[in-house]
C-alpha atoms as a PDB file:
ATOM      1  CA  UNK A   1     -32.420 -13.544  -9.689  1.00  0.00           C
ATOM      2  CA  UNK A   2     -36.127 -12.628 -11.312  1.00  0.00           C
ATOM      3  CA  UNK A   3     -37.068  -9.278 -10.340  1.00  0.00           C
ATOM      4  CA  UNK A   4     -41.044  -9.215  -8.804  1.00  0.00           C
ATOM      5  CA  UNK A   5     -41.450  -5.577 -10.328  1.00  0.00           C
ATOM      6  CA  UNK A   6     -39.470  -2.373 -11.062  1.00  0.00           C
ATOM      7  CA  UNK A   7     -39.029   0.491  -8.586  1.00  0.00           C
ATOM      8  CA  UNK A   8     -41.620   2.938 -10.655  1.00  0.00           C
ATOM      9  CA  UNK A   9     -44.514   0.075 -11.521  1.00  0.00           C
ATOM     10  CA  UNK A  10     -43.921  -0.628  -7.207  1.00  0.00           C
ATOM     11  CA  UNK A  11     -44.298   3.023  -6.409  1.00  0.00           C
ATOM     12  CA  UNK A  12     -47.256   3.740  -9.132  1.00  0.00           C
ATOM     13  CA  UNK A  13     -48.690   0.362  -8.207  1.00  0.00           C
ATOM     14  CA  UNK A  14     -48.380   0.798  -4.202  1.00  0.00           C
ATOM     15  CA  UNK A  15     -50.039   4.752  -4.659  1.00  0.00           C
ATOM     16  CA  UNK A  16     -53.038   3.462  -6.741  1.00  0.00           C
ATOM     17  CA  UNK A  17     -54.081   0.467  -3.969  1.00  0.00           C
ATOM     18  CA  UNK A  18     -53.043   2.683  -0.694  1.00  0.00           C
ATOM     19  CA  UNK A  19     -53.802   5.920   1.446  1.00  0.00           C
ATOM     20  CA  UNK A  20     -51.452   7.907   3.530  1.00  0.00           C
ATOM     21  CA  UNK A  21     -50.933   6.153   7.088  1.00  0.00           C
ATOM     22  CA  UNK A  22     -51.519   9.089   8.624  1.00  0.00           C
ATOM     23  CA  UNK A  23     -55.047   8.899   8.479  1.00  0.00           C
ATOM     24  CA  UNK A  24     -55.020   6.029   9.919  1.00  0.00           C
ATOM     25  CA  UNK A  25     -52.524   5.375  12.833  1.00  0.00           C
ATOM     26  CA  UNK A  26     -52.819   3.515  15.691  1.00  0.00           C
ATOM     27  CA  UNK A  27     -50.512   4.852  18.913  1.00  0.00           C
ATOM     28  CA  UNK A  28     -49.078   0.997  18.551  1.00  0.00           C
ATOM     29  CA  UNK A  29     -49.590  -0.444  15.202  1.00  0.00           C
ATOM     30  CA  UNK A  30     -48.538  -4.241  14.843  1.00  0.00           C
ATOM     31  CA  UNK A  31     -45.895  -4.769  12.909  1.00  0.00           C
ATOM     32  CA  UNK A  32     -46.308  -5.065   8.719  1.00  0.00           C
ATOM     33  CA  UNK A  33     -42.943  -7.346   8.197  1.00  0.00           C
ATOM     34  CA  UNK A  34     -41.871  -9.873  10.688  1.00  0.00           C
ATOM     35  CA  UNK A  35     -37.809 -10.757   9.884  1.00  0.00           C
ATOM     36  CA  UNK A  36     -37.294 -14.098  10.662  1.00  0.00           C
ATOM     37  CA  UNK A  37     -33.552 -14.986  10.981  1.00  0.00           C
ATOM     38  CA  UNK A  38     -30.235 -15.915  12.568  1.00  0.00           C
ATOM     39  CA  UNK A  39     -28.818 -13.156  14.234  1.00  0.00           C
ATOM     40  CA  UNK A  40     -25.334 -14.458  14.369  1.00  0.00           C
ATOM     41  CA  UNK A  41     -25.498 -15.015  10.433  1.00  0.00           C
ATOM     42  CA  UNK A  42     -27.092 -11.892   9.464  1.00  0.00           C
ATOM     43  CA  UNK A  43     -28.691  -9.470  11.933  1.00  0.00           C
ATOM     44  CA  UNK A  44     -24.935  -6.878  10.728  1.00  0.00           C
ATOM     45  CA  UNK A  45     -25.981  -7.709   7.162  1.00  0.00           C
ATOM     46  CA  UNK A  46     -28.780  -8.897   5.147  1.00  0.00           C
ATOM     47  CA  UNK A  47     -31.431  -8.852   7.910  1.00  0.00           C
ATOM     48  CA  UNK A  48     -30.452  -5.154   9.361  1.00  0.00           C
ATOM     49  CA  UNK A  49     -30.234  -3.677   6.101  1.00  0.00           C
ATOM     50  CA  UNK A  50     -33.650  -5.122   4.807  1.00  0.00           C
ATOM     51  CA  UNK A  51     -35.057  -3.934   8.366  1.00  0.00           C
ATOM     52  CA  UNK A  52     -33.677   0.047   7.799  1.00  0.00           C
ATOM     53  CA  UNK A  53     -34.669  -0.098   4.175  1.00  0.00           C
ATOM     54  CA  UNK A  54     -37.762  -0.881   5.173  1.00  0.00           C
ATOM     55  CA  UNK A  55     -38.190   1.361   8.143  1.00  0.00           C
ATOM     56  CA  UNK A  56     -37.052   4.599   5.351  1.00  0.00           C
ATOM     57  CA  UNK A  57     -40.273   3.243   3.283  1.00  0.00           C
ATOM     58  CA  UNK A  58     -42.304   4.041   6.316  1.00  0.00           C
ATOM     59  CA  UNK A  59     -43.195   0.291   6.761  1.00  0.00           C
ATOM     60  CA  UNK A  60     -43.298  -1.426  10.000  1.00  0.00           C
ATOM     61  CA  UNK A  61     -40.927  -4.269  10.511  1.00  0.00           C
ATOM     62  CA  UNK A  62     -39.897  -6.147  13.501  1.00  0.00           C
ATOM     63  CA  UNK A  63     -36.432  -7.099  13.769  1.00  0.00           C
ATOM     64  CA  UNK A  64     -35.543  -8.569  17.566  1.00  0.00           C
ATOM     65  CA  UNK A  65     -32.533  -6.751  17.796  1.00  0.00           C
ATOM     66  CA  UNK A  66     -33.967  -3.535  16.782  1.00  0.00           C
ATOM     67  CA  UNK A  67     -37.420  -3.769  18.161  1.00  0.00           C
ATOM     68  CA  UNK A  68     -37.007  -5.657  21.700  1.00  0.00           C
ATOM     69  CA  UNK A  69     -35.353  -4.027  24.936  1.00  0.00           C
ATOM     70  CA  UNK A  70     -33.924  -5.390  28.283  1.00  0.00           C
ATOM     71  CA  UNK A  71     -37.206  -7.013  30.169  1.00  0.00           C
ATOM     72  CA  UNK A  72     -38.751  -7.777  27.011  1.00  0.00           C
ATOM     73  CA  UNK A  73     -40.508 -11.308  28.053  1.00  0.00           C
ATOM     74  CA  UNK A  74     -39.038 -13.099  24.745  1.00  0.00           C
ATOM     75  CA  UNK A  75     -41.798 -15.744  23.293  1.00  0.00           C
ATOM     76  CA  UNK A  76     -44.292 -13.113  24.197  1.00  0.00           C
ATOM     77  CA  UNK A  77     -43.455 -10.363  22.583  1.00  0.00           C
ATOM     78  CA  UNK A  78     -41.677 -12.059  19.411  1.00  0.00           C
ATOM     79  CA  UNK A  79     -45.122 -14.184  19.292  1.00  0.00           C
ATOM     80  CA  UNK A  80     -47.241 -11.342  20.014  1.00  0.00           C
ATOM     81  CA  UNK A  81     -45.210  -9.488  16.639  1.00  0.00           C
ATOM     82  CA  UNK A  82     -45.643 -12.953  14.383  1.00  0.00           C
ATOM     83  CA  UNK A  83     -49.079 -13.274  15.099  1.00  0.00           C
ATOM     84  CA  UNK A  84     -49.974  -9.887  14.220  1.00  0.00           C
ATOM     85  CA  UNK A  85     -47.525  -9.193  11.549  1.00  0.00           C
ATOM     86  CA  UNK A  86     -48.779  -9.172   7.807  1.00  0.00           C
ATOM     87  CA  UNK A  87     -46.394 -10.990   6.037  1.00  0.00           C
ATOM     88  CA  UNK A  88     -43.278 -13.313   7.106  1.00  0.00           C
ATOM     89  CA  UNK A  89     -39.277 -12.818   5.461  1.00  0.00           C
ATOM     90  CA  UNK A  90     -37.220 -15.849   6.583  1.00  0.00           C
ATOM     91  CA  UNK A  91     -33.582 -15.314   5.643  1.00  0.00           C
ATOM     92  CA  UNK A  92     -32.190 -18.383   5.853  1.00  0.00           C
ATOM     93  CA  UNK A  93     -28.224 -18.681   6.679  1.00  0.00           C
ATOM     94  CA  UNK A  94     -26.185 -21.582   6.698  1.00  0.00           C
ATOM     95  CA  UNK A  95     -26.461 -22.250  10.596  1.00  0.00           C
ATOM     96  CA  UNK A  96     -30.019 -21.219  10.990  1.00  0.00           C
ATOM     97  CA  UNK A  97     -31.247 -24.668  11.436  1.00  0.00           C
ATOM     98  CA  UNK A  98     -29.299 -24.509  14.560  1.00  0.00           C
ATOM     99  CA  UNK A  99     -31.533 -22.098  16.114  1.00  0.00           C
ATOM    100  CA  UNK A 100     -34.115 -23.298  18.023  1.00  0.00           C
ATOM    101  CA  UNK A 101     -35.428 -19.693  18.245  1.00  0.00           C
ATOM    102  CA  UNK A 102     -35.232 -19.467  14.694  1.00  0.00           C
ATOM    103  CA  UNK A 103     -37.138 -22.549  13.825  1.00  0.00           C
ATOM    104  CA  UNK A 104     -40.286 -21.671  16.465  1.00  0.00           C
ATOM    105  CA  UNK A 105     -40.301 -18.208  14.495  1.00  0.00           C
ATOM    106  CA  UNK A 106     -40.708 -20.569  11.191  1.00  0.00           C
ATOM    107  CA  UNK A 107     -43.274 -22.875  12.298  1.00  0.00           C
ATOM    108  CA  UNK A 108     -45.318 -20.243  14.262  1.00  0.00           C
ATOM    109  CA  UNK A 109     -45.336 -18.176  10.926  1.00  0.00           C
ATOM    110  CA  UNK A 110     -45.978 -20.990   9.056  1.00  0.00           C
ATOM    111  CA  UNK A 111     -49.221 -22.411  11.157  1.00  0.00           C
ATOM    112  CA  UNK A 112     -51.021 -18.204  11.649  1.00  0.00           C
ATOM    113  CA  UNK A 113     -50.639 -18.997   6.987  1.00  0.00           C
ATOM    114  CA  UNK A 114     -48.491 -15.589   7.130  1.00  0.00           C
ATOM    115  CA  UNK A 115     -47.081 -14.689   3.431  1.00  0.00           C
ATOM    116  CA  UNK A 116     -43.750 -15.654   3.473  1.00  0.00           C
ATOM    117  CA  UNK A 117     -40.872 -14.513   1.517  1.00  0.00           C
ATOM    118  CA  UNK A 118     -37.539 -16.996   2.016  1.00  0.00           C
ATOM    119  CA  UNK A 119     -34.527 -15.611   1.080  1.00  0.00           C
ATOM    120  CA  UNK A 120     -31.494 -18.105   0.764  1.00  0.00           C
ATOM    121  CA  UNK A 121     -28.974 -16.480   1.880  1.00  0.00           C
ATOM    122  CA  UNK A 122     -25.791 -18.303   1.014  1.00  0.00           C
ATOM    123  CA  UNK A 123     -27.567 -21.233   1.467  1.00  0.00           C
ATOM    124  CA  UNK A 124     -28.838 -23.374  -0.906  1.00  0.00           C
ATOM    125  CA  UNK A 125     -32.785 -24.467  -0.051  1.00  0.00           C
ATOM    126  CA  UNK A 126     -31.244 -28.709  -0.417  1.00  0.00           C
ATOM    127  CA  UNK A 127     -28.902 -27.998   2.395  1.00  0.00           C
ATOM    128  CA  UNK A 128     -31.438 -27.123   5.129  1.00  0.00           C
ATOM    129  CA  UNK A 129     -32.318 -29.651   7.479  1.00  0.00           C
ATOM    130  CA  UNK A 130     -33.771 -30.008  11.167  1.00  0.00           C
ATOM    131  CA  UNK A 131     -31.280 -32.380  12.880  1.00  0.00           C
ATOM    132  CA  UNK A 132     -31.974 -34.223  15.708  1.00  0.00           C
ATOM    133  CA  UNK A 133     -29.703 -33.148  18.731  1.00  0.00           C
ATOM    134  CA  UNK A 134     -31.827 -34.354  21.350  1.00  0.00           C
ATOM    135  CA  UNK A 135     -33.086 -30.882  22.619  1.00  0.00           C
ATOM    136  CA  UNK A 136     -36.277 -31.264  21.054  1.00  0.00           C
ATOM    137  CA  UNK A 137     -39.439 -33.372  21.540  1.00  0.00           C
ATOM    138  CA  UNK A 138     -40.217 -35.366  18.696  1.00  0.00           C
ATOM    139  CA  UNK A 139     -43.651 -32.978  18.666  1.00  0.00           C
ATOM    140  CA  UNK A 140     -41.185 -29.989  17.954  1.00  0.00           C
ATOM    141  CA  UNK A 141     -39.109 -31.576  15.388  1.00  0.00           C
ATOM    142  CA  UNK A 142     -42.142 -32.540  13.617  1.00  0.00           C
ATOM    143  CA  UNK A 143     -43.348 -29.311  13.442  1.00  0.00           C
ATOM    144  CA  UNK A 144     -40.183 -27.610  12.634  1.00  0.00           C
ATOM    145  CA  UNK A 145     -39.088 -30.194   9.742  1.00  0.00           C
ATOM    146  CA  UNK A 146     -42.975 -29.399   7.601  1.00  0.00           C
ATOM    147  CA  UNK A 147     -42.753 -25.643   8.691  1.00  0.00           C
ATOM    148  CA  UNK A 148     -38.756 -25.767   6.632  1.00  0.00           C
ATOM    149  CA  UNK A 149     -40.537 -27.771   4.108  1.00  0.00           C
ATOM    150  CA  UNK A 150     -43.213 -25.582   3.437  1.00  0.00           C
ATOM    151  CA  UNK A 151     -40.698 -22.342   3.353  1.00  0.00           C
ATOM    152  CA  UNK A 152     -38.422 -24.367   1.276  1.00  0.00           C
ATOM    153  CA  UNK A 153     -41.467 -24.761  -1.481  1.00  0.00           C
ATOM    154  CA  UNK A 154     -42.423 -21.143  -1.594  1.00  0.00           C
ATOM    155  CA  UNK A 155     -40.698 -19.262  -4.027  1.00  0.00           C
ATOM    156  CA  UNK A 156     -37.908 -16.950  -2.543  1.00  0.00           C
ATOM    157  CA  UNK A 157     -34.808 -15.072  -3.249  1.00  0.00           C
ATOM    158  CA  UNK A 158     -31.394 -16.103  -3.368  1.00  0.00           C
ATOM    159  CA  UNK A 159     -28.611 -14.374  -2.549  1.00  0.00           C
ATOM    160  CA  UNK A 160     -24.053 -14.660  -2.798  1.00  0.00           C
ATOM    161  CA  UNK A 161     -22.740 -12.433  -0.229  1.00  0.00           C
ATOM    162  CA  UNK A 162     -19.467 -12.468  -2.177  1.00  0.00           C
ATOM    163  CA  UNK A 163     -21.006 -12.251  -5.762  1.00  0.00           C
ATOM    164  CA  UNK A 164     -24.239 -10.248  -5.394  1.00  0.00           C
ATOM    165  CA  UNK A 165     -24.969  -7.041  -5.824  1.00  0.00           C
ATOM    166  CA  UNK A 166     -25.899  -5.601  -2.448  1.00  0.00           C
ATOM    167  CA  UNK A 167     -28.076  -2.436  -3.786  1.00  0.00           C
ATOM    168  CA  UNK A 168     -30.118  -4.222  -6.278  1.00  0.00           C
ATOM    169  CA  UNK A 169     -31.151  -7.021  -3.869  1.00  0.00           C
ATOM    170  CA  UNK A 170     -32.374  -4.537  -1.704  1.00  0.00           C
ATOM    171  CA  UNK A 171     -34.744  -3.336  -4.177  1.00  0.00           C
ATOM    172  CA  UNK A 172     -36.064  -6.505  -5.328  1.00  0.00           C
ATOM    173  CA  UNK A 173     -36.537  -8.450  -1.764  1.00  0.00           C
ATOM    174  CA  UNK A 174     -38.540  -4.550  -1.157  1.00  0.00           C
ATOM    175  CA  UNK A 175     -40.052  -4.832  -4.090  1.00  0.00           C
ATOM    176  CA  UNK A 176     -41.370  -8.637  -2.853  1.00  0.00           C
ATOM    177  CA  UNK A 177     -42.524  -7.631   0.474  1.00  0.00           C
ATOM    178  CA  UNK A 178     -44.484  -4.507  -1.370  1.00  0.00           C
ATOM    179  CA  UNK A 179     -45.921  -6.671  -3.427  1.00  0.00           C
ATOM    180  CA  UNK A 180     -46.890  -9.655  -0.933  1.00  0.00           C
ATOM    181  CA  UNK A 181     -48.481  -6.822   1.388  1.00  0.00           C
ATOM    182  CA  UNK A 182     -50.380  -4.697  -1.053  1.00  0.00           C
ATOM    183  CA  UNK A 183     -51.901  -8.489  -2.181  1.00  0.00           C
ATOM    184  CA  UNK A 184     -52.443  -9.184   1.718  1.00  0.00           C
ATOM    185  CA  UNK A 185     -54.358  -6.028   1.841  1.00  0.00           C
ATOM    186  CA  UNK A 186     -56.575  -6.726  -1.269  1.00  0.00           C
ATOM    187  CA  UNK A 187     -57.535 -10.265   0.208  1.00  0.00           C
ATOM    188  CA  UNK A 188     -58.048  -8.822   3.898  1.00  0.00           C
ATOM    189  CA  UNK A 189     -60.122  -5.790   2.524  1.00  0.00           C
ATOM    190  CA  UNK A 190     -57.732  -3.402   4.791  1.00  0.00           C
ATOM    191  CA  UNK A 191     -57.121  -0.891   1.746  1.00  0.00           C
ATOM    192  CA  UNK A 192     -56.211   2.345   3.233  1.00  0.00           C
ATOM    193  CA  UNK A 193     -54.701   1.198   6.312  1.00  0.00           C
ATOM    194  CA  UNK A 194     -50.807   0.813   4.564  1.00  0.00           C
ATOM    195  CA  UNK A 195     -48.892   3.749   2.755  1.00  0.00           C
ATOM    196  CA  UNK A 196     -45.228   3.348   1.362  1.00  0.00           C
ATOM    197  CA  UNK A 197     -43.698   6.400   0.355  1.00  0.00           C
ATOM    198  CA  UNK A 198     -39.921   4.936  -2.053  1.00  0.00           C
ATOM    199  CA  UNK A 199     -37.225   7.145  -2.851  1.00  0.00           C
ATOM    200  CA  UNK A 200     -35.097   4.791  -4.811  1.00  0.00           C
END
């Protein structure tokens, strides 16, 4: 697993681009990471512990479980948090293919050209496929089998739940989405409007 930076060229790199959010802070701010996964698989795991290690940076990220409440229209308000979101982490699990929810999260992602970070999680990137179990329109397949295609052609992470070492892949999936946001920021022109504060 390639490491995108260290902890201290991160933190000097993130306070050199960005300014302290509190300048700057909307009552509602849209969301900075939109976590795309299978809750089943790994909303107790991967996916909640990227979500608090990101919330302790200061960062915003969306996480249904975390973020929605009872009465929450669904498709709205997960759309709503895609669409406005700065970049897009798909964990991918060995069932998330099953997931129709999952895969609309993917494609919608995919089409609004969101940065994406995939993370394999226990899955190798060969061994996800959109099958056809007649609950979809051949429209929706379609656009769920390029959106998998794309994600599975962007460089990721991978990741052994049995093997890996928890702590460290914390740090370097942060230090991705750091990275994939400060460059967001640079090609949007939004300096100033994102501050991370890391305590490694």
């Amino acid at each position: 697993m390639q490491r995108y930076s260290s902890s201290s060229s991160a933190k000097n790199l993130c306070r050199k681009i960005l300014y302290h959010r509190n300048q700057i802070q909307p009552i509602r701010r849209p969301c900075d990471v939109f976590i795309n996964h299978r809750g089943t698989d790994t909303k107790r795991t991967i996916s909640g512990l990227l979500y608090d290690h990101l919330l302790r940076l200061r960062l915003n990220p969306f996480l249904d479980s975390k973020n929605m409440k009872p009465g929450d229209r669904l498709f709205d308000k997960i759309d709503t948090a895609i669409r406005h979101s700065k970049v897009g982490v798909a964990v991918f699990s060995p069932r998330y293919c099953e997931s129709y929810f999952c895969l609309h999260e993917l494609a919608l992602i995919m089409e609004s050209r969101k940065k994406v970070i995939p993370i394999f999680y226990d899955v190798k990137p060969s061994q996800l496929q959109v099958r056809d179990d007649g609950t979809c329109s051949n429209k929706e397949l379609q656009r769920f089998r390029w959106a998998l295609e794309e994600a599975k052609y962007t460089v990721g992470l991978t990741f052994d739940s049995l093997q890996g070492d928890w702590s460290e892949f914390l740090t370097t999936a942060t230090d991705a989405v750091i990275k994939n946001l400060i460059e967001e920021a640079e090609e949007n022109g939004k300096k100033g409007r994102l501050c991370v504060v890391q305590d490694y």
